[in-house]
PDB file of N, CA and C in Angstrom:
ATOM      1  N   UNK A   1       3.775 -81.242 -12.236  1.00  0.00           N
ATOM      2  CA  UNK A   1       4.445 -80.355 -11.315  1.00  0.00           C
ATOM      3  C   UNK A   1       3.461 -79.973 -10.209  1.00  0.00           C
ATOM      4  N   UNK A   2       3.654 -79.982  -8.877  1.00  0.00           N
ATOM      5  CA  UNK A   2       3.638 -79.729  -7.774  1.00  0.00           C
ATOM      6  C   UNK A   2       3.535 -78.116  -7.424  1.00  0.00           C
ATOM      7  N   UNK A   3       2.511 -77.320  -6.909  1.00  0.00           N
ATOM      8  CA  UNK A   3       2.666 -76.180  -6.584  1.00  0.00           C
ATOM      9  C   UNK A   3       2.295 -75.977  -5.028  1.00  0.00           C
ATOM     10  N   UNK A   4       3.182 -75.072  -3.916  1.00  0.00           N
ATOM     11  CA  UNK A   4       2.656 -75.288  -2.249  1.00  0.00           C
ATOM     12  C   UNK A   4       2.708 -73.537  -2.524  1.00  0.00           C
ATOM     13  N   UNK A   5       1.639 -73.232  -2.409  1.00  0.00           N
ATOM     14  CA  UNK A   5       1.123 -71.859  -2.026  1.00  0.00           C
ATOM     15  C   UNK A   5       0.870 -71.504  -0.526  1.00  0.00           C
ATOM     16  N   UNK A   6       1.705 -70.491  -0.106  1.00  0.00           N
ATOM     17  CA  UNK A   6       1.714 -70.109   1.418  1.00  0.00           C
ATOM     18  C   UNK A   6       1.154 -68.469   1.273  1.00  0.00           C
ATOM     19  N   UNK A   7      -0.050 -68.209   1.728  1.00  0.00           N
ATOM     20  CA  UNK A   7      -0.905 -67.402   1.545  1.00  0.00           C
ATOM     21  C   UNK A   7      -0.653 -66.177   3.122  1.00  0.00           C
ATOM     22  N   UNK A   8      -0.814 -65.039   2.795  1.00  0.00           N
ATOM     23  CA  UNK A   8      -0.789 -64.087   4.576  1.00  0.00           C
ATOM     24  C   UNK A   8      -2.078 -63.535   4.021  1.00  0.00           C
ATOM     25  N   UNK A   9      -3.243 -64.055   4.821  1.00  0.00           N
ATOM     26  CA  UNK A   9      -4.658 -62.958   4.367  1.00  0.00           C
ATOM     27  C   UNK A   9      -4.275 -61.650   5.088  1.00  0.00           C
ATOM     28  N   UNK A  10      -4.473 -60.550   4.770  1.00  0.00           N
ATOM     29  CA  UNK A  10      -4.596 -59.327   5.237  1.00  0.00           C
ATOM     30  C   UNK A  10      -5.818 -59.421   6.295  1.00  0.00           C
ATOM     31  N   UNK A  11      -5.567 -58.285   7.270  1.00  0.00           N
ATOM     32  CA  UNK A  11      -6.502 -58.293   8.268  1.00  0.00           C
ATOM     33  C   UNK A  11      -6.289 -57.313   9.429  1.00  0.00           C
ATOM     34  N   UNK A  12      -6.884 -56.740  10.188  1.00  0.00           N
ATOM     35  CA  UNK A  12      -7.234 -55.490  11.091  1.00  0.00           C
ATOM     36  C   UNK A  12      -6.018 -55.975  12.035  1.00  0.00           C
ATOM     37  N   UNK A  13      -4.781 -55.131  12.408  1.00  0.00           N
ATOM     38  CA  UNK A  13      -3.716 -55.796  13.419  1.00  0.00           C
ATOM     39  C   UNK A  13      -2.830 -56.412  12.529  1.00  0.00           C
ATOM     40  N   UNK A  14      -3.100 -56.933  11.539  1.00  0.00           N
ATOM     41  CA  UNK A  14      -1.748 -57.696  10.950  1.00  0.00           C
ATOM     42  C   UNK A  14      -0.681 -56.984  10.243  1.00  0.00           C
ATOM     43  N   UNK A  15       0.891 -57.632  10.806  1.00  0.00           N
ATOM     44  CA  UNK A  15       1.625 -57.416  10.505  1.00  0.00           C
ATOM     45  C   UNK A  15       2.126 -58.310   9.480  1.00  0.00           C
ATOM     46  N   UNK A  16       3.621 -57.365   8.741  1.00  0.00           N
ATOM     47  CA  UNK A  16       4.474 -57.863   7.356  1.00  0.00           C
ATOM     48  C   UNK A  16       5.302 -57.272   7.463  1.00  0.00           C
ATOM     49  N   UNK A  17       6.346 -57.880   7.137  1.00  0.00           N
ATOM     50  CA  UNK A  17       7.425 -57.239   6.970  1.00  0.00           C
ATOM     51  C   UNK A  17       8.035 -58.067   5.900  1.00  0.00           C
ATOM     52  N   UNK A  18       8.020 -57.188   4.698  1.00  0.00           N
ATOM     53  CA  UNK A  18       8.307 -57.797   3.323  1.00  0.00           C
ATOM     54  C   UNK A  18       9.804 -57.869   3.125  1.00  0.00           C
ATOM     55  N   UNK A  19      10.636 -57.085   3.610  1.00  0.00           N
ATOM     56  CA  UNK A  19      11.877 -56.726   3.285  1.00  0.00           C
ATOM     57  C   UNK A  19      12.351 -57.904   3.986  1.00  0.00           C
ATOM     58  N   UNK A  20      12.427 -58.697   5.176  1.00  0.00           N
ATOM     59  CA  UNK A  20      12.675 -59.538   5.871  1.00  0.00           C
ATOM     60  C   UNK A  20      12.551 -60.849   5.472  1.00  0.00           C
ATOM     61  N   UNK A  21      10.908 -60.750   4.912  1.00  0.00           N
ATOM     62  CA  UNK A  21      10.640 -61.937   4.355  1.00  0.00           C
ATOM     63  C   UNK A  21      10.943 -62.566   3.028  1.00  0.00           C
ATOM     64  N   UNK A  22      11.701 -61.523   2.217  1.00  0.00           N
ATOM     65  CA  UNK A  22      12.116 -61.562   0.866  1.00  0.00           C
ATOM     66  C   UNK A  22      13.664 -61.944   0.872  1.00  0.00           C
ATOM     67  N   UNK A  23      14.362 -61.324   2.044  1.00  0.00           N
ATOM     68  CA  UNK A  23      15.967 -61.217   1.759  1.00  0.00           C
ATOM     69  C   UNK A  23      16.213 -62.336   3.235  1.00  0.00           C
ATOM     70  N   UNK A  24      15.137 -63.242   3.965  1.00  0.00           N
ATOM     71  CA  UNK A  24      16.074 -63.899   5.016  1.00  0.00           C
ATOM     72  C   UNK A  24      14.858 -65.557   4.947  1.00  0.00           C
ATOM     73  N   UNK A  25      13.474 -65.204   5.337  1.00  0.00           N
ATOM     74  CA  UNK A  25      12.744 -66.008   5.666  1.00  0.00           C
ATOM     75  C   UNK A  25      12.654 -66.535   4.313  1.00  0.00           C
ATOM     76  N   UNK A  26      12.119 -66.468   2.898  1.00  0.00           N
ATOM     77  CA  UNK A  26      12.157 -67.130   1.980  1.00  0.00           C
ATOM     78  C   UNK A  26      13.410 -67.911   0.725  1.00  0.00           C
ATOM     79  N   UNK A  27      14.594 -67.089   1.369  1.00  0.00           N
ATOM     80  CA  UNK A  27      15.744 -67.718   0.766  1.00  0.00           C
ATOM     81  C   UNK A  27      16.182 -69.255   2.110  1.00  0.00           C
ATOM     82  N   UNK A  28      15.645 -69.116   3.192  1.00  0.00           N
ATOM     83  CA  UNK A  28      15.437 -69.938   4.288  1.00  0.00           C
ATOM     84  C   UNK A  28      14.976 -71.495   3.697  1.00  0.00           C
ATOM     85  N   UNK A  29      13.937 -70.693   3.568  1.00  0.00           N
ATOM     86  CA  UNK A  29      12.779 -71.996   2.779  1.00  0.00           C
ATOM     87  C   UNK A  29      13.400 -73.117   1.983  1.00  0.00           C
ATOM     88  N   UNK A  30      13.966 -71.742   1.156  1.00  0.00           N
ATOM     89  CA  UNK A  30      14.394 -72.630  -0.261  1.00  0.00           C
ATOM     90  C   UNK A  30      15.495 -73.782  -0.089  1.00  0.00           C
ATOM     91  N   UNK A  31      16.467 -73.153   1.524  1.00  0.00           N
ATOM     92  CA  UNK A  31      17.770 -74.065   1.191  1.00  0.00           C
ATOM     93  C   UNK A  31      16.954 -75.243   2.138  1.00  0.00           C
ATOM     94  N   UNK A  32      15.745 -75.010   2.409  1.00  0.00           N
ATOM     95  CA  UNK A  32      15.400 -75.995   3.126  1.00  0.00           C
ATOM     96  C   UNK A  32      14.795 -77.320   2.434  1.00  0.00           C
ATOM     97  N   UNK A  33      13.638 -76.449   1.152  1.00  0.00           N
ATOM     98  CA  UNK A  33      13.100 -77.310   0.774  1.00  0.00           C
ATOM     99  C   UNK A  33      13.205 -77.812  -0.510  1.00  0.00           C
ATOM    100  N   UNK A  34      14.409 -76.988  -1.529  1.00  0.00           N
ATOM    101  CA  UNK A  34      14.994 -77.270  -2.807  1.00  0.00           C
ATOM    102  C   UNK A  34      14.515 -77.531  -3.727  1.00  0.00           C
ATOM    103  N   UNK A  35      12.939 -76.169  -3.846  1.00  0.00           N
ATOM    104  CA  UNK A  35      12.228 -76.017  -4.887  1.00  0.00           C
ATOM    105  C   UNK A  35      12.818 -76.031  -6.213  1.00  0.00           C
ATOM    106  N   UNK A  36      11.693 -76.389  -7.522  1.00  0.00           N
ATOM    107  CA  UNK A  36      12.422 -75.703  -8.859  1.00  0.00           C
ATOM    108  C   UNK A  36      12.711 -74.389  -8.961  1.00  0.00           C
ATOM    109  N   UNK A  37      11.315 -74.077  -8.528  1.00  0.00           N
ATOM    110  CA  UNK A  37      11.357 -72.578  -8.507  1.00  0.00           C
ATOM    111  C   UNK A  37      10.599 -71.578  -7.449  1.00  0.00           C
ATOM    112  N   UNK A  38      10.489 -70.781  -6.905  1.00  0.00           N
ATOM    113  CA  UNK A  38      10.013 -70.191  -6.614  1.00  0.00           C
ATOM    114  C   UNK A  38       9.493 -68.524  -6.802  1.00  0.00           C
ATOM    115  N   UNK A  39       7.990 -68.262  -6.728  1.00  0.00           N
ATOM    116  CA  UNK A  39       8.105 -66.862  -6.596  1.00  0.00           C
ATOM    117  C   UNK A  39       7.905 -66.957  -5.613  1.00  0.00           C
ATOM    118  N   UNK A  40       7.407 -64.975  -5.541  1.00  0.00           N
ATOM    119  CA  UNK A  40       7.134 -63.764  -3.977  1.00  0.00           C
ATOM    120  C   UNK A  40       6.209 -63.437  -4.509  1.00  0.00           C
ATOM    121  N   UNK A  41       5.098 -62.846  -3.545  1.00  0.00           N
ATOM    122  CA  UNK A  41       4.085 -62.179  -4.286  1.00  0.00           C
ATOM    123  C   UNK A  41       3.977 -60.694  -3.202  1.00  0.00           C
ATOM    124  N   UNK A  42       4.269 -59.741  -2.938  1.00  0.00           N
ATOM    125  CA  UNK A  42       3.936 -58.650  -2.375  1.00  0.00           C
ATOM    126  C   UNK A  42       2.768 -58.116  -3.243  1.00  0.00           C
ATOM    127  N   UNK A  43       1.291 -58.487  -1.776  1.00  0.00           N
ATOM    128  CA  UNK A  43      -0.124 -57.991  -2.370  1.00  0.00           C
ATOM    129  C   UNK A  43      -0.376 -56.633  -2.658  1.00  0.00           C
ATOM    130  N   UNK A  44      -0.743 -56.553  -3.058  1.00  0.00           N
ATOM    131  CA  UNK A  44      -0.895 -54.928  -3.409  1.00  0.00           C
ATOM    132  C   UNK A  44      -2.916 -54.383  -3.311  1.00  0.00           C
ATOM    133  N   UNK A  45      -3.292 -55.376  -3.854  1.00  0.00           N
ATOM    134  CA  UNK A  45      -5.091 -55.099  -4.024  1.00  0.00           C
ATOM    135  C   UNK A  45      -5.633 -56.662  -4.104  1.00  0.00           C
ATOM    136  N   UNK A  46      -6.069 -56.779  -2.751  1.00  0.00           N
ATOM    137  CA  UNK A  46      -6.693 -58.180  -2.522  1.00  0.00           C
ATOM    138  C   UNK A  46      -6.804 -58.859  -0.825  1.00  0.00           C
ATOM    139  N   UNK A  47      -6.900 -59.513  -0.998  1.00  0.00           N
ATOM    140  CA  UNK A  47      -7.181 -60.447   0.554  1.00  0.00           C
ATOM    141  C   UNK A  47      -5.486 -61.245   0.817  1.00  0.00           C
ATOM    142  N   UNK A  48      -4.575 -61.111   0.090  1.00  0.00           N
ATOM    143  CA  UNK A  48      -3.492 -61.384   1.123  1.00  0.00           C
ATOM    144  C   UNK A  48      -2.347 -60.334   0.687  1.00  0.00           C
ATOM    145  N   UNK A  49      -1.701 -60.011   2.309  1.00  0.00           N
ATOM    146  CA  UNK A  49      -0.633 -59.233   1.907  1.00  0.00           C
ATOM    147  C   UNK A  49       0.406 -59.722   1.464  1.00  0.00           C
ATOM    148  N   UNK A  50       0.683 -60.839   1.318  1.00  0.00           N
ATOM    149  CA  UNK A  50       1.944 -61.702   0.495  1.00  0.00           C
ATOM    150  C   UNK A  50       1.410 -63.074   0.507  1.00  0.00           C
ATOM    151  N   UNK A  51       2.181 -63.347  -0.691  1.00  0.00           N
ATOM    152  CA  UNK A  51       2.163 -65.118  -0.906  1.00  0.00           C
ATOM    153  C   UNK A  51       3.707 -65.369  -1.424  1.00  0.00           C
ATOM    154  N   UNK A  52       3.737 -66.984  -1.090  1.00  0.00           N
ATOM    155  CA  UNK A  52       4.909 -67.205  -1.994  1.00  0.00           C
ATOM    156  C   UNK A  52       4.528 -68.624  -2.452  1.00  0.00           C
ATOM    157  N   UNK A  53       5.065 -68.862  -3.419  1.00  0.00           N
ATOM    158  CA  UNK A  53       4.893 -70.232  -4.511  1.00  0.00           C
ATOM    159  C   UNK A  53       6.446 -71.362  -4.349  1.00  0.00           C
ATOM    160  N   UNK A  54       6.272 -72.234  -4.330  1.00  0.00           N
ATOM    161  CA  UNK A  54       7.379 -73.283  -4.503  1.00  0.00           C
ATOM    162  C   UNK A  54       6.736 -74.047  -5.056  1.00  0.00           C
ATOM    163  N   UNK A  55       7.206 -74.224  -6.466  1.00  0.00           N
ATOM    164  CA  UNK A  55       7.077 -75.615  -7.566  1.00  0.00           C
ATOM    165  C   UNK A  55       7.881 -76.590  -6.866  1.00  0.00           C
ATOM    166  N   UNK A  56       7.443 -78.316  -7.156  1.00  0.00           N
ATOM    167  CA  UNK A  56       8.372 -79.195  -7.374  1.00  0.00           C
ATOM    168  C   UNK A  56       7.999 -79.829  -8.224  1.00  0.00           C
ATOM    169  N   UNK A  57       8.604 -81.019  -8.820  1.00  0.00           N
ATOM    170  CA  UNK A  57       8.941 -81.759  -9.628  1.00  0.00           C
ATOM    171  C   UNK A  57       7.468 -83.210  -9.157  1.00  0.00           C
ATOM    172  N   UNK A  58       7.215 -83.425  -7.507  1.00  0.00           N
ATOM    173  CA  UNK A  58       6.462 -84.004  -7.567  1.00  0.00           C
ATOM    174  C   UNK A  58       6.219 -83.977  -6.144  1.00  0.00           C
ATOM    175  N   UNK A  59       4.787 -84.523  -5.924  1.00  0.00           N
ATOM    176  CA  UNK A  59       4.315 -84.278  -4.866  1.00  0.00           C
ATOM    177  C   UNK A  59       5.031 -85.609  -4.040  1.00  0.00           C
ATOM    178  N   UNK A  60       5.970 -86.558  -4.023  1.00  0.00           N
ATOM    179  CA  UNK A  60       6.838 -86.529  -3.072  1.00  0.00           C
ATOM    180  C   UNK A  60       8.162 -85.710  -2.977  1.00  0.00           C
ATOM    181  N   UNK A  61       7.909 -85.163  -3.916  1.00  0.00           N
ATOM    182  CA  UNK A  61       9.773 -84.620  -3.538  1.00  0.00           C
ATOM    183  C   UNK A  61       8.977 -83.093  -2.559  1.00  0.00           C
ATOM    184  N   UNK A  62       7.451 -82.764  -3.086  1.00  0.00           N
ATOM    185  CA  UNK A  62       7.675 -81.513  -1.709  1.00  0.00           C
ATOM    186  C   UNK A  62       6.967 -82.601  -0.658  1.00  0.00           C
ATOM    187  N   UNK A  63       6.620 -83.349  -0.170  1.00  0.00           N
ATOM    188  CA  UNK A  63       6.255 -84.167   0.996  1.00  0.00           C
ATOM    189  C   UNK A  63       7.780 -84.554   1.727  1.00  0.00           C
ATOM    190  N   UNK A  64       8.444 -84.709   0.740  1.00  0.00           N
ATOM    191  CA  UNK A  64      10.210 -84.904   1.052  1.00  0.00           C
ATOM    192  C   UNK A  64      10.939 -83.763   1.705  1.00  0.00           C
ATOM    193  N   UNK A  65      10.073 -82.473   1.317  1.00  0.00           N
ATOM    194  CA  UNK A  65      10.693 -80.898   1.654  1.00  0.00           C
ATOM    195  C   UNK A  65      10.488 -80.661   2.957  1.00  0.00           C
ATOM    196  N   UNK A  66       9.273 -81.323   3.449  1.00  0.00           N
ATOM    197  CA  UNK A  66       8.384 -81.274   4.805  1.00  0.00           C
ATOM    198  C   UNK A  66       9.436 -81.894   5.496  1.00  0.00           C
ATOM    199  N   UNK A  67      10.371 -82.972   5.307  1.00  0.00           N
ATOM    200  CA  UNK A  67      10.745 -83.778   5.861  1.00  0.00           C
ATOM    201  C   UNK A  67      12.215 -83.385   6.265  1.00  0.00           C
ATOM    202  N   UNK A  68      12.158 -82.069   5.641  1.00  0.00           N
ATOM    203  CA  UNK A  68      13.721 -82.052   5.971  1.00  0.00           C
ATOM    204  C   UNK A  68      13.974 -80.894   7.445  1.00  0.00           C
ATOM    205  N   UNK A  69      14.921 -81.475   8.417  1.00  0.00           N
ATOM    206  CA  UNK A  69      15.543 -81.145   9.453  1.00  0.00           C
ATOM    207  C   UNK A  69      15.263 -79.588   9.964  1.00  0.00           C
ATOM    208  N   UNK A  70      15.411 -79.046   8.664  1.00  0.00           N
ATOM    209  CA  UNK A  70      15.121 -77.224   8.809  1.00  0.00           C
ATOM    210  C   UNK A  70      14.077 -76.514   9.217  1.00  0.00           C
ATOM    211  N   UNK A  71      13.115 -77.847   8.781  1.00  0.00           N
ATOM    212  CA  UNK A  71      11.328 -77.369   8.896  1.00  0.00           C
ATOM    213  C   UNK A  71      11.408 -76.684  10.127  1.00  0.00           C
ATOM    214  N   UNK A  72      11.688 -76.522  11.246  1.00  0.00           N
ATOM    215  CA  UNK A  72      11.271 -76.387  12.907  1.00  0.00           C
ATOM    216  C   UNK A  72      11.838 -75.096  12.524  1.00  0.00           C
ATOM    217  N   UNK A  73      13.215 -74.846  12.083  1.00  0.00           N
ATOM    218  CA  UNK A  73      13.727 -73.908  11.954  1.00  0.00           C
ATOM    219  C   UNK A  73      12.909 -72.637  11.164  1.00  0.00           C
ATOM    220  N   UNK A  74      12.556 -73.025   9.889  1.00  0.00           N
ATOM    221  CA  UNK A  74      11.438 -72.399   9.253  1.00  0.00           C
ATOM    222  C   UNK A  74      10.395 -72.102   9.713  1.00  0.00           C
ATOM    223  N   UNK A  75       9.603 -72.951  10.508  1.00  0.00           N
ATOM    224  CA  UNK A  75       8.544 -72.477  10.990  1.00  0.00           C
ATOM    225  C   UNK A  75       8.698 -71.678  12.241  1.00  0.00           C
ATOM    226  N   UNK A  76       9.872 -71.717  13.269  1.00  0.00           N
ATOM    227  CA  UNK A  76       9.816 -70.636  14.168  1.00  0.00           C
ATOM    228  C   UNK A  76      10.025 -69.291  13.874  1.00  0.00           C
ATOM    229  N   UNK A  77      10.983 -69.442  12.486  1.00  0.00           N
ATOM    230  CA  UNK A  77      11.292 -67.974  11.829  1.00  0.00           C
ATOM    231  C   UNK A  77       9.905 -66.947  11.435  1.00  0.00           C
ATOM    232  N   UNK A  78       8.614 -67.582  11.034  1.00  0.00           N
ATOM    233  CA  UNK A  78       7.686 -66.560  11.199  1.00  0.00           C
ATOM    234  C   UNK A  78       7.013 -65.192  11.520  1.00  0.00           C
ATOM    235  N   UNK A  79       7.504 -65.939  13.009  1.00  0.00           N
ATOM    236  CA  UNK A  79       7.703 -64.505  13.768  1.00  0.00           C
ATOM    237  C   UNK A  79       8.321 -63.621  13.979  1.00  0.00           C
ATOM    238  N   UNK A  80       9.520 -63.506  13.233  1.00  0.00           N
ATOM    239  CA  UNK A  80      10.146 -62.752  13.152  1.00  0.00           C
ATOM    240  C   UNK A  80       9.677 -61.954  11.816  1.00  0.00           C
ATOM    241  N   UNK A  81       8.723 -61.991  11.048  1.00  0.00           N
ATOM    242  CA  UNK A  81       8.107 -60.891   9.649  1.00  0.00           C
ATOM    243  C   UNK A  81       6.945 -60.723  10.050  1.00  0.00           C
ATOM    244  N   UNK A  82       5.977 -61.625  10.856  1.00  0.00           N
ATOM    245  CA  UNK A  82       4.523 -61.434  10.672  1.00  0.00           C
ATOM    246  C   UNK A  82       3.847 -62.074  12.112  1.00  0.00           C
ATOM    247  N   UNK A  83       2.591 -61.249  11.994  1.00  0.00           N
ATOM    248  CA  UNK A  83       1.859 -62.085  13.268  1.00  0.00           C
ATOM    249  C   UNK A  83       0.941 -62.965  12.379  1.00  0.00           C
ATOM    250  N   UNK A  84       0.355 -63.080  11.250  1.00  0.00           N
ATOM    251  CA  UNK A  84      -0.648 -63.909  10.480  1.00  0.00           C
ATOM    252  C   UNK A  84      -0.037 -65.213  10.510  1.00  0.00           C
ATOM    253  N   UNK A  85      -0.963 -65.942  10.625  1.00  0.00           N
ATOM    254  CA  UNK A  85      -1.259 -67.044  10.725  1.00  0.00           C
ATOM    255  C   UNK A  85      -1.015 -67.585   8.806  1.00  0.00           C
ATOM    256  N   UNK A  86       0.069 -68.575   8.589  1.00  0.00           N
ATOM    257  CA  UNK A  86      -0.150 -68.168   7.231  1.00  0.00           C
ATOM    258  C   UNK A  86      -1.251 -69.107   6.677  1.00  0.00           C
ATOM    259  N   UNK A  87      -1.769 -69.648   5.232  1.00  0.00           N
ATOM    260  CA  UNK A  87      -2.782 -70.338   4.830  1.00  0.00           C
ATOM    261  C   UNK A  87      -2.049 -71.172   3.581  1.00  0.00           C
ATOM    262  N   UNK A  88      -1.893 -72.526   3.390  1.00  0.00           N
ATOM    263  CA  UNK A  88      -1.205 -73.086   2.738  1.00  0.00           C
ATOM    264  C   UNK A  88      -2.356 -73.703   1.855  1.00  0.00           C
ATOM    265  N   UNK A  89      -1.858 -73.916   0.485  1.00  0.00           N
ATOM    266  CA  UNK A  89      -2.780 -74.822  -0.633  1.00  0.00           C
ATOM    267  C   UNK A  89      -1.428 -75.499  -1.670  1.00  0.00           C
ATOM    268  N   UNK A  90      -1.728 -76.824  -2.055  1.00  0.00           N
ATOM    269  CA  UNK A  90      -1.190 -77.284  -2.508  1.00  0.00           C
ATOM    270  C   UNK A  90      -1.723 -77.583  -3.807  1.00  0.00           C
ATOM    271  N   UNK A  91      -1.258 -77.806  -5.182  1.00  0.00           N
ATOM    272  CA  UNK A  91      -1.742 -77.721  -6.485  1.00  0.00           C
ATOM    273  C   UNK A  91      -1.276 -78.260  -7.466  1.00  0.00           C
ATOM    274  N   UNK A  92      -2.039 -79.054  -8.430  1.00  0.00           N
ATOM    275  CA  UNK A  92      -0.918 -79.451  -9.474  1.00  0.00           C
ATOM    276  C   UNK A  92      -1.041 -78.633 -10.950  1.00  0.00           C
ATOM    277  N   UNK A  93      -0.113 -78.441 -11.007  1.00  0.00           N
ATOM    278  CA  UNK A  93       0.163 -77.170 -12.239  1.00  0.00           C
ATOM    279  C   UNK A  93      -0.186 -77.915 -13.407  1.00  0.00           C
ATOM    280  N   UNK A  94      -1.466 -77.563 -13.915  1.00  0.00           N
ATOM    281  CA  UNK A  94      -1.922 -78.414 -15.660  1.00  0.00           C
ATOM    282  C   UNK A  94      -1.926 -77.875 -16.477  1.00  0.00           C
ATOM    283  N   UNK A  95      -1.088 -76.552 -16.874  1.00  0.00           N
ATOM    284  CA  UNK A  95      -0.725 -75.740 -17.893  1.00  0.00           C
ATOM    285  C   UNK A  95       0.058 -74.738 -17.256  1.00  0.00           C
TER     286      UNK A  95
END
């Protein structure tokens, strides 16, 4: 299994808007990129003020997620929750 971690580091000026990004921008994602699963992470004590997780099944089916039509759409939506720049890591889940 496939893990794409989208990271918001916290930082002097940065904005969030969690409520937005929970109920419009990340249900967005999903019909975009048709994770197994996904969490949210609202930071609380650390270096990012949110993350979110999308499992897949395999690292083409999320290279396949990249590929779908919505992406442009997704990525302009950003700005509408946050000014951060977000930080992506990709992972394979071994337990």
């Amino acid at each position: 299994m496939i893990k794409l971690t989208v990271s918001y580091p916290n930082g002097e000026g940065t904005t969030f808007d969690h409520d937005y990004y929970a109920a419009s921008h990340v249900p967005l994602c999903n019909s975009a990129f048709n994770p197994v699963k996904t969490e949210v992470d609202k930071g609380i004590d650390g270096p990012n003020a949110a993350a979110v997780n999308f499992y897949f099944e395999s690292m083409e089916a999320m290279q396949g997620a990249f590929g779908n039509p919505k992406m442009g759409e997704v990525m302009a939506d950003v700005a509408n929750y946050t000014n951060i720049a977000p930080v992506m890591q990709v992972s394979e889940v071994v337990s």
